[in-house]
N, C-alpha and C. Protein backbone atom coordinates (compact mmCIF):
# COMPACT_ATOMS: atom_id res chain seq x y z
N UNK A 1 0.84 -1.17 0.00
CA UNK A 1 0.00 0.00 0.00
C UNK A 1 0.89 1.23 0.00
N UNK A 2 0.85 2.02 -0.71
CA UNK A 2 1.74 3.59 -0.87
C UNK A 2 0.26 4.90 -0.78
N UNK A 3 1.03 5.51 0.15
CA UNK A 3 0.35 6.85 0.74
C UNK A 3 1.12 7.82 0.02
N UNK A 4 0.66 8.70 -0.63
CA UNK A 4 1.09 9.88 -1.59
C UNK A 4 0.91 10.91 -0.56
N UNK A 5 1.82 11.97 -0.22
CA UNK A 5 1.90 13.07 0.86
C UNK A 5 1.72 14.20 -0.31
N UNK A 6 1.07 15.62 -0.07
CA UNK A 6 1.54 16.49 -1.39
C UNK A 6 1.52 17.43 -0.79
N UNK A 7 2.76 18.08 -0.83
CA UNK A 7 3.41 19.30 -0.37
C UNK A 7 3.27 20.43 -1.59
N UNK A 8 2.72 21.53 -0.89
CA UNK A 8 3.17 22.25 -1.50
C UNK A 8 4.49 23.82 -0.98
N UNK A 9 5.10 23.57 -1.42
CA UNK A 9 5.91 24.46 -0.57
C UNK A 9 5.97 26.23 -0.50
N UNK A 10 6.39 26.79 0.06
CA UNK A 10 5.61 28.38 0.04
C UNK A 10 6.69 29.17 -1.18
N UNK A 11 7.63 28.90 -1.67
CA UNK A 11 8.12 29.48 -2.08
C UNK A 11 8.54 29.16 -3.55
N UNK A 12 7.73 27.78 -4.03
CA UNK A 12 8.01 27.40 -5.14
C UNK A 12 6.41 27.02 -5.94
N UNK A 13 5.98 27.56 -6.88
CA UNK A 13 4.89 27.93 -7.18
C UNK A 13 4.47 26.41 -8.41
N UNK A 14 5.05 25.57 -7.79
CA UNK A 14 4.81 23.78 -8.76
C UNK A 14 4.33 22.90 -7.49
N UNK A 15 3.67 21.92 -7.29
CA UNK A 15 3.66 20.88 -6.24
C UNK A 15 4.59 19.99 -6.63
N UNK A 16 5.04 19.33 -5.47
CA UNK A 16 5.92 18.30 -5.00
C UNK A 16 5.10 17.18 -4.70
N UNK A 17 5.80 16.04 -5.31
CA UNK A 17 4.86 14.71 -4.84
C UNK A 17 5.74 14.13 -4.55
N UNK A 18 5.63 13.51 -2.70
CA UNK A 18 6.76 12.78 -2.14
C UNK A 18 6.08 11.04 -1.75
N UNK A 19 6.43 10.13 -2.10
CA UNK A 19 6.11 8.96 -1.49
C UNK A 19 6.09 8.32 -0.93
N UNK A 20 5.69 8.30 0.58
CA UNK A 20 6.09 7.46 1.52
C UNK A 20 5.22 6.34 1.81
N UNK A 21 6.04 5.46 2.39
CA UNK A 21 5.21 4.43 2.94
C UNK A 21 5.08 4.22 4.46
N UNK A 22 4.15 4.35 4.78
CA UNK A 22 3.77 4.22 6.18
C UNK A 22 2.61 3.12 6.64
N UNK A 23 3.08 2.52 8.34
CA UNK A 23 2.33 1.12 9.04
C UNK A 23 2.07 2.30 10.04
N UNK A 24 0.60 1.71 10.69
CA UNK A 24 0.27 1.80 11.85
C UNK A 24 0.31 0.73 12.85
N UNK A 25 0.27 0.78 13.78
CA UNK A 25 0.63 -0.86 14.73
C UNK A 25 -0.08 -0.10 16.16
N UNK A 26 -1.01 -0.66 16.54
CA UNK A 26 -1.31 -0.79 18.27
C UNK A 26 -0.80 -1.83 18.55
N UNK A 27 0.08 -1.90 19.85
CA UNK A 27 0.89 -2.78 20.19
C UNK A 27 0.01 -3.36 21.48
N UNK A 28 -0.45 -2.41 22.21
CA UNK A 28 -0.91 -2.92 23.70
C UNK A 28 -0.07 -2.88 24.48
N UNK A 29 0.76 -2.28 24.66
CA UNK A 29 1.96 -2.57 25.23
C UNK A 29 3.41 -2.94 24.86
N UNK A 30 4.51 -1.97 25.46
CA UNK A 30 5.72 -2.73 24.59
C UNK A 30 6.54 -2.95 25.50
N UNK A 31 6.22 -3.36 26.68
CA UNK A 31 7.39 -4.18 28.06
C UNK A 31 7.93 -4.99 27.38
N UNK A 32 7.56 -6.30 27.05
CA UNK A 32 7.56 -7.35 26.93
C UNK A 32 9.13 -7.46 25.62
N UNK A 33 9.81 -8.02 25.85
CA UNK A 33 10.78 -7.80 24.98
C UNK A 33 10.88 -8.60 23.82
N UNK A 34 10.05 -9.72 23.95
CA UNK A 34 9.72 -10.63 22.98
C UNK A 34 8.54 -9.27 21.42
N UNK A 35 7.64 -9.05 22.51
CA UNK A 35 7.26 -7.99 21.58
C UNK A 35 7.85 -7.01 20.84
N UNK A 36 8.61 -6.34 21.41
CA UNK A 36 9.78 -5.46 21.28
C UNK A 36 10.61 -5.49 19.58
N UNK A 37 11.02 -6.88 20.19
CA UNK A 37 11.88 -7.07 19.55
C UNK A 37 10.79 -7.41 17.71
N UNK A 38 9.69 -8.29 17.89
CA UNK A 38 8.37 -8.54 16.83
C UNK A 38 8.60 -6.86 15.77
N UNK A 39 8.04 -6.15 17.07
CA UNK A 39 7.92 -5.03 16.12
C UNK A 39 8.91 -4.16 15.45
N UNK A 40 10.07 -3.93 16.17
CA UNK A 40 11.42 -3.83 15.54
C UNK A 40 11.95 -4.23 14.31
N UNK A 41 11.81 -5.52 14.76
CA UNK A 41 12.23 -6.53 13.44
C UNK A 41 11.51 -6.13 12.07
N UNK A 42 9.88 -5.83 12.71
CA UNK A 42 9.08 -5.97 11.46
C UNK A 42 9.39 -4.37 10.51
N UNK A 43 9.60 -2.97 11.69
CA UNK A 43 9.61 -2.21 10.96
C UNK A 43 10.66 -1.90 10.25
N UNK A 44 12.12 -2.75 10.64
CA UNK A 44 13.62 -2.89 9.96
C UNK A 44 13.23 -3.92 9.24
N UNK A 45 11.90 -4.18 8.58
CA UNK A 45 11.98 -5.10 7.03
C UNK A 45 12.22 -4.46 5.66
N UNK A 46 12.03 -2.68 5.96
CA UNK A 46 12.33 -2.50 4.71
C UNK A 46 11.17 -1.93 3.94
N UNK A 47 9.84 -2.16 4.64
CA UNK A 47 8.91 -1.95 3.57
C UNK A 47 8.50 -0.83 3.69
N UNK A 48 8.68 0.09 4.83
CA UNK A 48 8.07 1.19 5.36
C UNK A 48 9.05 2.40 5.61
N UNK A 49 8.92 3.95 5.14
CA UNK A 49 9.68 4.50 5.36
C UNK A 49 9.29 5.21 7.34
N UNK A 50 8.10 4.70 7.37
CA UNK A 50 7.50 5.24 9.10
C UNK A 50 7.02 4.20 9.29
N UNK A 51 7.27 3.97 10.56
CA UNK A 51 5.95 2.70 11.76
C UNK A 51 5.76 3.62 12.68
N UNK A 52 4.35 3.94 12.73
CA UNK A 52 3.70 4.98 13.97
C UNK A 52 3.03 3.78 14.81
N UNK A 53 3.62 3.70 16.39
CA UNK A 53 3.19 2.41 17.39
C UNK A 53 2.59 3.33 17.96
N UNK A 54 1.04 2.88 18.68
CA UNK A 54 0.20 3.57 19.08
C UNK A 54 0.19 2.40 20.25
N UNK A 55 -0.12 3.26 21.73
CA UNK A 55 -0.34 2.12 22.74
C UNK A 55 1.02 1.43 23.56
N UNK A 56 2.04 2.13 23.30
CA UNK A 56 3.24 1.47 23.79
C UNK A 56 3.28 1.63 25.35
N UNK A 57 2.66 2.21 26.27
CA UNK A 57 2.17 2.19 27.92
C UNK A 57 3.67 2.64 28.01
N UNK A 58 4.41 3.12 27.57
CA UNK A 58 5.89 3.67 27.93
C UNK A 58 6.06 4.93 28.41
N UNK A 59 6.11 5.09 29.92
CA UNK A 59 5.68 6.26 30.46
C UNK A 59 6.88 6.82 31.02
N UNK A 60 7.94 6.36 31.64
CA UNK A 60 9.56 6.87 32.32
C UNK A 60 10.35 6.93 30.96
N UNK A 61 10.86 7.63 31.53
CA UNK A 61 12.27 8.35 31.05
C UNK A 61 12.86 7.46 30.39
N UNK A 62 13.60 6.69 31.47
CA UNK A 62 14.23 5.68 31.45
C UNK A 62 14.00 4.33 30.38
N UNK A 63 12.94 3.92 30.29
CA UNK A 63 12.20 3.00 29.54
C UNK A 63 12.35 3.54 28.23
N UNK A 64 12.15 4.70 27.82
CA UNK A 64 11.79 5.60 26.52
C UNK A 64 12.98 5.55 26.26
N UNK A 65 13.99 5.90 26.75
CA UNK A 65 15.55 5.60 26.60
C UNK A 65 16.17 4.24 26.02
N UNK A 66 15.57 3.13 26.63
CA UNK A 66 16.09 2.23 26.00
C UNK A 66 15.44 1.74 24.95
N UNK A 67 14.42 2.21 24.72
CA UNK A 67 13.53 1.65 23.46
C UNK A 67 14.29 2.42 22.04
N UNK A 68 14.81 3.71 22.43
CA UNK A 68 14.89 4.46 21.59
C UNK A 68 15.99 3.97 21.02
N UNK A 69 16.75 3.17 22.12
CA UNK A 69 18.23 3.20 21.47
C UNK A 69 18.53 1.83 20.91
N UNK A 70 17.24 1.21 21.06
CA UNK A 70 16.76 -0.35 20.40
C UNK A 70 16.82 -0.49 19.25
N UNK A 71 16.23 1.33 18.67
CA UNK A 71 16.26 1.37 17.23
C UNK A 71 17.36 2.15 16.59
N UNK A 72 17.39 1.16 14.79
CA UNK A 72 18.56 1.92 14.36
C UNK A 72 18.32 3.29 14.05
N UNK A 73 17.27 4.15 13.42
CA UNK A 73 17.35 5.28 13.10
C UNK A 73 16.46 5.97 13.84
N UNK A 74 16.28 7.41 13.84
CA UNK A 74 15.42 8.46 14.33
C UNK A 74 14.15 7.68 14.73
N UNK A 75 14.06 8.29 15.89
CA UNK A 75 12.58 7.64 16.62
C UNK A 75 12.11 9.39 17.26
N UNK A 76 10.77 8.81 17.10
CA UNK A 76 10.01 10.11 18.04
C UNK A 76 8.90 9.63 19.45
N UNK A 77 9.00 9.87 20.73
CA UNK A 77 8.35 9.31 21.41
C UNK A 77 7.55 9.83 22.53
N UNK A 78 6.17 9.88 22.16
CA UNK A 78 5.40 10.37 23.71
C UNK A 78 4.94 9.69 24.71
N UNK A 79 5.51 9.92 25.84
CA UNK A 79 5.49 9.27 26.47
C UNK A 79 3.70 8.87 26.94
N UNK A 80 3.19 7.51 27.50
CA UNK A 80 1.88 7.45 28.24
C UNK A 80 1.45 7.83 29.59
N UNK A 81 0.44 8.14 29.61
CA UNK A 81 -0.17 9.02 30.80
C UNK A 81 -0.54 8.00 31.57
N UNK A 82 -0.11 7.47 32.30
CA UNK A 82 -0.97 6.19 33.62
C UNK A 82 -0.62 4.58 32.56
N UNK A 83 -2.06 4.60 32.80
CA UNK A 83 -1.86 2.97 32.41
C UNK A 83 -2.30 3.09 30.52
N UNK A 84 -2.19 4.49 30.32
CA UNK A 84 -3.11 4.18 28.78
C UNK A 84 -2.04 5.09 27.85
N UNK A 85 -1.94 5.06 26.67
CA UNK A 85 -1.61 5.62 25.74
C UNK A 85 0.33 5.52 25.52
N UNK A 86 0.51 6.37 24.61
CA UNK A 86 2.44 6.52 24.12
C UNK A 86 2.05 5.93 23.34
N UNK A 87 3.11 7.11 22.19
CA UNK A 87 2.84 6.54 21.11
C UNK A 87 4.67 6.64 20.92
N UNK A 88 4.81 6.43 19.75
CA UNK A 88 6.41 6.80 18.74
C UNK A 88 6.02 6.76 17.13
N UNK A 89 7.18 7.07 16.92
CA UNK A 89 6.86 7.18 15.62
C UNK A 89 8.62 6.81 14.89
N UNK A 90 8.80 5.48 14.64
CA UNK A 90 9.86 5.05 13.84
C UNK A 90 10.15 5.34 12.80
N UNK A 91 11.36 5.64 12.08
CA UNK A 91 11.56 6.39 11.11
C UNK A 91 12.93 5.51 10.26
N UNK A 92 12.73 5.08 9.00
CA UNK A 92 13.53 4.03 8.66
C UNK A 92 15.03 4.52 8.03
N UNK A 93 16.29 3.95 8.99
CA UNK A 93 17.35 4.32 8.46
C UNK A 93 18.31 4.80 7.49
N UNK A 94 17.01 3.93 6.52
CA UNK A 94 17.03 4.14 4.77
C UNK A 94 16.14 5.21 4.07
N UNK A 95 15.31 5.67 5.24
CA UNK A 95 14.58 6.50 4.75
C UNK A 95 15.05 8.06 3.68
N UNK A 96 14.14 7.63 2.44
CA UNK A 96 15.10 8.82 1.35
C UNK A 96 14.26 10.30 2.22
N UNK A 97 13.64 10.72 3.54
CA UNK A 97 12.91 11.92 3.67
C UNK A 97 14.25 12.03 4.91
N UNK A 98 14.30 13.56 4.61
CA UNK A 98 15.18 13.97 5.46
C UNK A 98 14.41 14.51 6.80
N UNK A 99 14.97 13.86 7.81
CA UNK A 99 14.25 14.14 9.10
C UNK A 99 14.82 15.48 10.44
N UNK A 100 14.69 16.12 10.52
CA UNK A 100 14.58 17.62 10.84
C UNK A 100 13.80 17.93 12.44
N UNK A 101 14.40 18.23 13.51
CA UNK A 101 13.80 18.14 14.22
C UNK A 101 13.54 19.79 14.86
């Protein structure tokens, strides 16, 4: 499946058509390292230039820290409020979009 993004930019009076491919994933949780590792694996397959994980219950510092550094390229991560929500947003090493923070 390919998602077409269309930019238009303010200073160049043509549109830009960029192609990315993007997964969504509710995980339910991402303690579990067996999981962890599932979804990792799956979004370092290659097929996706983003995996947005919805539901990762990853609420410390600390935790967000090591998840982040689980992955090979740019990650973005909010943390969850109590027992519900965190999301991230994986971003693939190979990815041809330049990421800008």
């Amino acid at each position: 499946t390919r998602f077409y993004l269309v930019v238009i930019p303010i200073n160049v009076s043509f549109l830009s058509v960029f192609i990315a491919k993007i997964c969504t994933i509710n995980v339910r949780g991402f303690g579990n390292a067996a999981k962890q590792d599932l979804i990792f694996d799956y979004a370092r397959s290659g097929k996706y230039d983003f995996v947005c994980v919805q539901e990762t219950l990853a609420a410390r510092p600390a935790a967000i820290d090591l998840l982040r550094k689980s992955w090979s390229g740019p990650s973005f991560w909010s943390p969850a409020l109590g027992k519900q929500g965190g999301v991230c947003i994986l971003v693939s090493k190979d990815s041809p979009f330049k990421i800008e923070q």
